[in-house]
Protein backbone atom coordinates (compact mmCIF):
# COMPACT_ATOMS: atom_id res chain seq x y z
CA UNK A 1 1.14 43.05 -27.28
CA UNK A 2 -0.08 39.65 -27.93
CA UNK A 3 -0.75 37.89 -24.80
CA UNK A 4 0.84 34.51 -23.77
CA UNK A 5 -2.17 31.74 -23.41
CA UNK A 6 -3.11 28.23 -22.92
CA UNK A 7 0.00 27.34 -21.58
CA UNK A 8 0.93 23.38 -20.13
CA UNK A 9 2.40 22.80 -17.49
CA UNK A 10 5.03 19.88 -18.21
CA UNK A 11 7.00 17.14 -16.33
CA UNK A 12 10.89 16.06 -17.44
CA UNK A 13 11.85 12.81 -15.76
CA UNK A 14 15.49 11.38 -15.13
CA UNK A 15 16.75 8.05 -13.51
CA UNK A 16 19.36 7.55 -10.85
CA UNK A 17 20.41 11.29 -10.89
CA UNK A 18 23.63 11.48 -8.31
CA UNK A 19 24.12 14.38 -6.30
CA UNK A 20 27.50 16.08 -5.21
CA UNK A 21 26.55 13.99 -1.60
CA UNK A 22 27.11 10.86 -3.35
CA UNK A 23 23.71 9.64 -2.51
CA UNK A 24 21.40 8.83 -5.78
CA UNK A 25 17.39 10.05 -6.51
CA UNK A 26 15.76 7.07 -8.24
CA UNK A 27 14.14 9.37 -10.12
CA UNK A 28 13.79 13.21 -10.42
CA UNK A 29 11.20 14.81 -12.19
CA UNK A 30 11.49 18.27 -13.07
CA UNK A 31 8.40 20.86 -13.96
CA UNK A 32 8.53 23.06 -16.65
CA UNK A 33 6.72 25.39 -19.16
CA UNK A 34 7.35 26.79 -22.48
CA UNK A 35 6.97 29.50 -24.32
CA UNK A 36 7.81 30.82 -28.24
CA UNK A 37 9.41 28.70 -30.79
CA UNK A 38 12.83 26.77 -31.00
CA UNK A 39 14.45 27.66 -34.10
CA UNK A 40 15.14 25.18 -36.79
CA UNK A 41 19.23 25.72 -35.50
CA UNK A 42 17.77 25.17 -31.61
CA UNK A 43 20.00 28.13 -30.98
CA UNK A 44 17.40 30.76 -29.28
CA UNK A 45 16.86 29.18 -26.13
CA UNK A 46 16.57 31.15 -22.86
CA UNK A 47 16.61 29.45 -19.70
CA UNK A 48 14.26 31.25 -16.85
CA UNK A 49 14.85 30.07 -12.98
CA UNK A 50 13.07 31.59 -10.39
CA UNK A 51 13.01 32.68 -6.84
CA UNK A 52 13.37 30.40 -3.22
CA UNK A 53 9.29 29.38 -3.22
CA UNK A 54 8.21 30.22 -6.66
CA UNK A 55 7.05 27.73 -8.89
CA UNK A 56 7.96 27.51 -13.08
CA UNK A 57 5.07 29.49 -14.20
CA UNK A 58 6.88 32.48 -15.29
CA UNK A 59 4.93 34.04 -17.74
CA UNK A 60 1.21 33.88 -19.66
CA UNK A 61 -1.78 32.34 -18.16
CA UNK A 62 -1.91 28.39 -18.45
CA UNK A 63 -4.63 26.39 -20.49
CA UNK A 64 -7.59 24.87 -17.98
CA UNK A 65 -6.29 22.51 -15.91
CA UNK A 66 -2.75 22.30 -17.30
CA UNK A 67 -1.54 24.77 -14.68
CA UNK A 68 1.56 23.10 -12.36
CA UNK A 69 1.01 22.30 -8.67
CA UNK A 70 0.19 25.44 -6.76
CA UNK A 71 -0.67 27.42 -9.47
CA UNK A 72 -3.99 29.10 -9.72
CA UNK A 73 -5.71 28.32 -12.81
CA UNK A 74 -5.55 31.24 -15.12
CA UNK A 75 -3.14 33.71 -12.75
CA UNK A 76 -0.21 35.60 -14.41
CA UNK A 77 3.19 34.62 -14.31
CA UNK A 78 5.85 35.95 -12.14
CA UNK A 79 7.61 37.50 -14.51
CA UNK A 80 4.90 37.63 -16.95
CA UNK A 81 5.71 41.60 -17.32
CA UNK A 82 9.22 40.48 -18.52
CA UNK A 83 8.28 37.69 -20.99
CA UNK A 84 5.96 37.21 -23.91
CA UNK A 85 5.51 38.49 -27.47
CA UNK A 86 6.96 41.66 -28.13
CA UNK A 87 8.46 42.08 -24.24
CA UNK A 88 11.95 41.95 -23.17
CA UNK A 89 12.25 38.44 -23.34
CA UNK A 90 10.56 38.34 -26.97
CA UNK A 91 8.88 35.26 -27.51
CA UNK A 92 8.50 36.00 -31.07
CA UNK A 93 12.35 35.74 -31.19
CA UNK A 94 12.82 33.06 -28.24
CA UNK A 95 11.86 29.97 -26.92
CA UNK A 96 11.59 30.28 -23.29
CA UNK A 97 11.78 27.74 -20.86
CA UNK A 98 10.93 28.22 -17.09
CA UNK A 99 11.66 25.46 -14.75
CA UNK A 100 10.77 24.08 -11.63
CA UNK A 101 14.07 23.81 -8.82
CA UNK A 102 14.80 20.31 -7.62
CA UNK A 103 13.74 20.27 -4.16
CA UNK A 104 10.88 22.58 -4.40
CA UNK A 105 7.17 21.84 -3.87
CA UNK A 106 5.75 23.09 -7.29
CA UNK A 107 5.84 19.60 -9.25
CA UNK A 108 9.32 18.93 -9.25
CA UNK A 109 11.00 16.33 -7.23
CA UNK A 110 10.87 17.35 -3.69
CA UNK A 111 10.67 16.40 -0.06
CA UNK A 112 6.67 16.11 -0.66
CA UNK A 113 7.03 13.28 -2.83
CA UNK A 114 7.06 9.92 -3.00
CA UNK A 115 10.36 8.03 -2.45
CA UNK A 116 9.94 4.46 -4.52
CA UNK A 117 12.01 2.71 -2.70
CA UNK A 118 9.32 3.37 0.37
CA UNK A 119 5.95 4.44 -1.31
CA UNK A 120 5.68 7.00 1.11
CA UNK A 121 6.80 11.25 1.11
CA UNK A 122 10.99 11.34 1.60
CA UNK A 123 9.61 14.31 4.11
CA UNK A 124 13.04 14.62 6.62
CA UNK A 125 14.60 11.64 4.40
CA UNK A 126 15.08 13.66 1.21
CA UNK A 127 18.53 14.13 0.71
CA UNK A 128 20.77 17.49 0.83
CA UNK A 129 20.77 18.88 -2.33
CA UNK A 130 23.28 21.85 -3.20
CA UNK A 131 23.00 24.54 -6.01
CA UNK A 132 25.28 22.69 -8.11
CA UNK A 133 22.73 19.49 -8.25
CA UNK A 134 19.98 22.03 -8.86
CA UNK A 135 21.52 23.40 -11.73
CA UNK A 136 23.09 20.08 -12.96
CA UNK A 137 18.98 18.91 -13.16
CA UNK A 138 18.12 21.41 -15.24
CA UNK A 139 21.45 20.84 -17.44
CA UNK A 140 19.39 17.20 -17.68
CA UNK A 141 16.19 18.71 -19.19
CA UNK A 142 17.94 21.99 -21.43
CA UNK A 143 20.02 18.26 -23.03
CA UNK A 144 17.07 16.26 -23.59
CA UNK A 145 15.51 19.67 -25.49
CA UNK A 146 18.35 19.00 -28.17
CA UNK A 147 20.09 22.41 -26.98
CA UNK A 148 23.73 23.24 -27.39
CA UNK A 149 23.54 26.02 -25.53
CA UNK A 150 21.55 28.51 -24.15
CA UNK A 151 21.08 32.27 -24.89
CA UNK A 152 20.57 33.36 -21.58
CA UNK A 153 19.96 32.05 -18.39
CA UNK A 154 17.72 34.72 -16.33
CA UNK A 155 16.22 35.00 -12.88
CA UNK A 156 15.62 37.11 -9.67
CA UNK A 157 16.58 35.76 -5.95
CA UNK A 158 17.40 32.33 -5.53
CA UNK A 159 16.94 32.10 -9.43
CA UNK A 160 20.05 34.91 -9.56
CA UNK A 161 22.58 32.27 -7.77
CA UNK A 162 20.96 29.72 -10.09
CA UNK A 163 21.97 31.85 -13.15
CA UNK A 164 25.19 32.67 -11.65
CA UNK A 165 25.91 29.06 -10.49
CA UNK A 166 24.72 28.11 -14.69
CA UNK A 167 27.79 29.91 -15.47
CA UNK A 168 30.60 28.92 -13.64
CA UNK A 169 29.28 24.88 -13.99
CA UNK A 170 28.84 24.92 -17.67
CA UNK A 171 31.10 27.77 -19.07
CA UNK A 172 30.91 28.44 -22.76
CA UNK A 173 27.17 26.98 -22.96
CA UNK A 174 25.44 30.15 -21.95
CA UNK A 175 25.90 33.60 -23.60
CA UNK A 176 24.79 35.43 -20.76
CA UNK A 177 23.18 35.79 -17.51
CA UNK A 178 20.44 38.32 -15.93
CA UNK A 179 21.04 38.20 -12.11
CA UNK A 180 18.48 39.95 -10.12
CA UNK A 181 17.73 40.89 -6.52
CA UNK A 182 20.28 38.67 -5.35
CA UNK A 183 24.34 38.12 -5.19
CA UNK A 184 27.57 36.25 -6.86
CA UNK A 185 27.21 34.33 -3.24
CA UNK A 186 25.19 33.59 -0.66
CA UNK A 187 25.17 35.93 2.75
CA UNK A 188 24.94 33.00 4.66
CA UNK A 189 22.68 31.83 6.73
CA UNK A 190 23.40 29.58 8.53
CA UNK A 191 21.79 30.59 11.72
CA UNK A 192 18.55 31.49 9.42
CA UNK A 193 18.47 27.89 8.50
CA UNK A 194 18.92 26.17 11.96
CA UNK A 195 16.06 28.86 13.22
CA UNK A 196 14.01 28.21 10.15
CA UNK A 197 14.35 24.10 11.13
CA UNK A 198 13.48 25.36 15.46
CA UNK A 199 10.29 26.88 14.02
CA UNK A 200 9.00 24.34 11.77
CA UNK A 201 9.73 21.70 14.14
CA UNK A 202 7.75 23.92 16.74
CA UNK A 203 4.28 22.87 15.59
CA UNK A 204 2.25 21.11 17.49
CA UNK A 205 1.78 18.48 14.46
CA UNK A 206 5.13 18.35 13.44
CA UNK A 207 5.49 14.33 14.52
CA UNK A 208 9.74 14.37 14.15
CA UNK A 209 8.77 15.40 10.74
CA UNK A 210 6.36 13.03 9.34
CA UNK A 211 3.37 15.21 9.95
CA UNK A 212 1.96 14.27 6.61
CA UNK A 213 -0.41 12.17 7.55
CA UNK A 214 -0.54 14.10 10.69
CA UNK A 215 -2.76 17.08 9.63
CA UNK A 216 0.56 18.90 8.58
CA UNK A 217 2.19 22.32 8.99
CA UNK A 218 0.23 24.89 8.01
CA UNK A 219 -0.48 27.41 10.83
CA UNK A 220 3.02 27.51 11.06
CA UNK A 221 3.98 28.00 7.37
CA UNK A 222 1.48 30.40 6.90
CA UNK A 223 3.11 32.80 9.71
CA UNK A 224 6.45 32.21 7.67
CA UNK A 225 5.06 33.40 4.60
CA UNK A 226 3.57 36.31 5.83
CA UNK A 227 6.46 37.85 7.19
CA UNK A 228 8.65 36.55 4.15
CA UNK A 229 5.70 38.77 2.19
CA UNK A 230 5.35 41.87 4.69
CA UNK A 231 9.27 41.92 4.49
CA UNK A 232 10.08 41.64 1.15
CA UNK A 233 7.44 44.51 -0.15
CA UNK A 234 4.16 42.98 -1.25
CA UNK A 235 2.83 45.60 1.14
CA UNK A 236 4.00 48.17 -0.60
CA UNK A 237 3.25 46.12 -3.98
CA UNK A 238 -0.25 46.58 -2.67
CA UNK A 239 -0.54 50.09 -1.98
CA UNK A 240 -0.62 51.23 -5.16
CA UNK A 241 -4.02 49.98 -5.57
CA UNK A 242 -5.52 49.02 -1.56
CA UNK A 243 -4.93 52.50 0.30
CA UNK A 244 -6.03 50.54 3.80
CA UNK A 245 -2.96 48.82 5.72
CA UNK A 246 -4.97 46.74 7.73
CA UNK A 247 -7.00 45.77 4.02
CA UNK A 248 -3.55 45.55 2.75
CA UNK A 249 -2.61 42.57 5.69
CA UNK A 250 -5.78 40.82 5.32
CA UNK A 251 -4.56 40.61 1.49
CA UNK A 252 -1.47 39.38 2.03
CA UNK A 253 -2.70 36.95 5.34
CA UNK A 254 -5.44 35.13 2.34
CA UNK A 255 -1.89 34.82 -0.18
CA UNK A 256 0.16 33.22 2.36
CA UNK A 257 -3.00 30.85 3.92
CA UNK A 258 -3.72 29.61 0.60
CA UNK A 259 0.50 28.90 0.14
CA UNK A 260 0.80 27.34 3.43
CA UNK A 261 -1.77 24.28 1.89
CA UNK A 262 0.22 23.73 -1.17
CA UNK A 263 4.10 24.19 -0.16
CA UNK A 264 6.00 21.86 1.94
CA UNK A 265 8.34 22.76 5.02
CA UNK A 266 11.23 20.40 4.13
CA UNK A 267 11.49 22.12 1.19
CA UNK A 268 12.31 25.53 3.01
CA UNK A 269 14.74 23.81 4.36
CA UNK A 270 16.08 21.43 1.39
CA UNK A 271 16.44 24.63 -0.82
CA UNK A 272 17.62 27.36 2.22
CA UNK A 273 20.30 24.68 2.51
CA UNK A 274 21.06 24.70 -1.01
CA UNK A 275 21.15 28.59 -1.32
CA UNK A 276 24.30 28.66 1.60
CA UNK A 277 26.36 26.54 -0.79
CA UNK A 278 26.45 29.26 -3.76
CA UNK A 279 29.85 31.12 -3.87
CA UNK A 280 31.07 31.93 -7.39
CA UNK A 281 33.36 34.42 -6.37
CA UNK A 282 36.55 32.25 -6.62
CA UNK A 283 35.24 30.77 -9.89
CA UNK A 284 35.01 34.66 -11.94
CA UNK A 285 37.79 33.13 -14.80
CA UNK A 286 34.95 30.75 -15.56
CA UNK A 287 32.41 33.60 -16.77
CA UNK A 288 35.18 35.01 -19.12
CA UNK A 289 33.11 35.46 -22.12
CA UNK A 290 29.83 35.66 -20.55
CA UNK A 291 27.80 38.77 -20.60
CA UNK A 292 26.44 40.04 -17.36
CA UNK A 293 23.13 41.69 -16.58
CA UNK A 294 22.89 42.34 -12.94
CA UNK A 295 20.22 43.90 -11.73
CA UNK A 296 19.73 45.17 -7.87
CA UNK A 297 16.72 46.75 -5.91
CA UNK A 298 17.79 49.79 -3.75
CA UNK A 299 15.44 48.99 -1.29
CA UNK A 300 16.38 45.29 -0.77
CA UNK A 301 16.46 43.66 2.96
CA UNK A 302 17.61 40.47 1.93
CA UNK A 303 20.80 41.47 0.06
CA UNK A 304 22.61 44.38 1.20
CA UNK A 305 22.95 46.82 -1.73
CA UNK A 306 26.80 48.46 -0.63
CA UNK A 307 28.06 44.66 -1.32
CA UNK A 308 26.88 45.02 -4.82
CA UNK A 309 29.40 47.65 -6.31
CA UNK A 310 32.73 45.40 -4.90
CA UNK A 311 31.23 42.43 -6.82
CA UNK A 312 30.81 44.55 -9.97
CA UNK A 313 34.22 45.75 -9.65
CA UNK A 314 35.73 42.26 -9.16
CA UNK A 315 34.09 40.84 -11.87
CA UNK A 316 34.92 43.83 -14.20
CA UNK A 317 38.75 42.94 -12.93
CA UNK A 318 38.25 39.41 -13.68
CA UNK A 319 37.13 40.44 -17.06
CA UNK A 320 33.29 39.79 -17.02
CA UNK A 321 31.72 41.99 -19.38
CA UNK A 322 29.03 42.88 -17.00
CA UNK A 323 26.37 46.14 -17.15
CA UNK A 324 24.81 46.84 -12.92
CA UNK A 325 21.55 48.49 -12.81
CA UNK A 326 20.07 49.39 -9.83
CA UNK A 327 16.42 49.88 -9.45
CA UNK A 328 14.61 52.97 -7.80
CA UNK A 329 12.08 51.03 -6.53
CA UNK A 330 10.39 50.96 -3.23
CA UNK A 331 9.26 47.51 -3.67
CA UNK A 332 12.33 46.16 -1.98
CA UNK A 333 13.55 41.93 -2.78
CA UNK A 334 10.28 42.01 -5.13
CA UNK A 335 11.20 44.94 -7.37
CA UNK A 336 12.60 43.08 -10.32
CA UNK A 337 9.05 41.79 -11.18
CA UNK A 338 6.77 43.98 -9.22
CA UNK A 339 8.61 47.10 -11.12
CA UNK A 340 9.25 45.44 -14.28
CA UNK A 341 8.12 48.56 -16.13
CA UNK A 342 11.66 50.23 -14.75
CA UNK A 343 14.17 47.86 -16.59
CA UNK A 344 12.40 46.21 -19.27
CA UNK A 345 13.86 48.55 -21.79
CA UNK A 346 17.45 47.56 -20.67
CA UNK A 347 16.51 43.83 -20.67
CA UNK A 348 15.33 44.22 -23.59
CA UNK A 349 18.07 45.91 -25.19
CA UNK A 350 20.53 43.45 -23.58
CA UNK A 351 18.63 40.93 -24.91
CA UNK A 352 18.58 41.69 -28.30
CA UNK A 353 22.64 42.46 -28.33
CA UNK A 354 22.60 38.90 -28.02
């Protein structure tokens, strides 16, 4: 297969975008990349949303310095086993685009950048944004793309509620949706959140804060990400090819180090926030029509696996036409990418019924 290259990172802007709050962003910019062809009838479109501190490069390996903020010039996509020419998500058939969450720290308008009313970070000031604003951004840029609708809107985690939350906001403009590692509605959290906010605001340069200009965060987001890592299977990602544990946590100590410079701690919070407010549960009449792809890891700690056959059920009730696959992977929250090999057939497949 034909790999995806060159790739550019790219930058959607908006003006006076109102949230469900009521309060207003002057402007919100939104990061995205591309890949395939639209067709001349701008009907193949897939929309690809990903995961609570991933960034839009999904797939390929981006041009020389055209990579987005935080990405490593030349690394693979996250779900680059998923998407390109002849994959899955065909990019000989599709045009793919992968954006960047409102609220996140990868390019897109975020607590890291600059407020214009002040010229200075929003940092604490940024406002709370819920999964419904996050989705009705990227409604912004799929409109000023010239599409009518999308194929398929498809992502794992955080990007699953996104997908899920695409269908009961704009019903009728997406065909289907590919859930994975993830739920119709969030388990909660909001103890995780207020500890989350305790621990952040535990560093010694957090400055009520502002610590921008204060030498920032880092120590402490760099412990966060390596538990997030150790706990959501990139050690077991690694033993398949570093046999040494402590080898294996030195690995996985450099990954979350060189994260902790880029990302920004009110956006763990702005987007952990945003993640308690999906519940699409009450709004199933809404994906009438929609197809369903829902894919779950068996050895998942962040979403408990017995939920998932009551939420197939319901939806089946409700009338969702809706296939459940769950993954035999030991790779746990990761598995939909780090085992793409296991369902790409099915994707595909689903894909092309489309």
């Amino acid at each position: 297969m034909a790999a995806l290259t060159e790739i550019d990172s790219k930058i959607f802007s908006a003006r006076e975008f109102r949230l469900e709050s009521g309060q207003t962003l002057p402007v919100v910019e939104l990061a995205y990349e591309t890949y395939g062809t639209l067709s001349s009838k701008k009907d193949n479109a897939v929309l690809v949303v990903h995961g609570y501190t991933s960034s839009h490069h999904a797939a390929g390996r981006n041009a020389p310095g055209k990579q987005g903020r935080g990405v490593a010039e030349g690394a693979a996509g996250w779900f680059d086993g998923l998407i390109g020419p002849g994959k899955a998500i065909d990019t000989d058939r599709t045009f793919v685009v992968s954006v960047n969450a409102l609220g996140s720290a990868h390019g897109s308008t975020g607590p890291n950048c600059t407020d214009p009313r002040t010229g200075k970070p929003y940092g604490p000031t940024f406002p709370e944004i819920t999964m419904r604003d996050i989705v009705a951004s990227q409604k912004l840029l799929v409109d000023s793309l010239g599409l009518k609708s999308l194929v398929a809107v498809i992502g794992p985690s955080m990007g699953g509620f996104q997908s899920f939350q695409w269908a009961a906001s704009y019903p009728g403009f997406v065909k289907a949706i590919v859930p994975s590692v993830t739920a119709p509605r969030s388990p909660g959290g909001l103890e995780r959140l207020e500890q989350l906010q305790k621990r952040l605001a535990s560093d010694p340069n957090w400055n009520g804060g502002w610590y921008y200009e204060n030498g920032g965060i880092a120590r402490t987001l760099e412990e966060i990400r390596f538990e997030t890592l150790m706990n959501y299977g990139q050690n077991e990602i690694l033993a398949e090819t570093i046999p040494d544990q402590k080898a294996r946590e030195a690995a996985i100590r450099a990954n979350a180090q060189a994260w902790s410079r880029i990302y920004d701690g009110h956006s763990l919070v702005a987007l952990r926030r945003a993640i308690g407010t999906v519940d699409v549960t009450g709004d199933y009449a809404k994906l009438k029509g929609i197809k369903v792809l829902y894919v779950q890891s068996k050895t998942d700690k962040l979403f408990d696996i017995a939920l998932c056959p009551a939420y197939v059920s319901d939806m089946r009730k409700a009338g969702i036409d809706i296939t459940y696959v769950e993954l035999p992977s030991n790779k746990g929250h990761m598995a939909s990418h780090a085992d793409a090999a296991l369902w790409a057939p099915i994707l595909g497949a689903f894909m092309k019924s489309l």
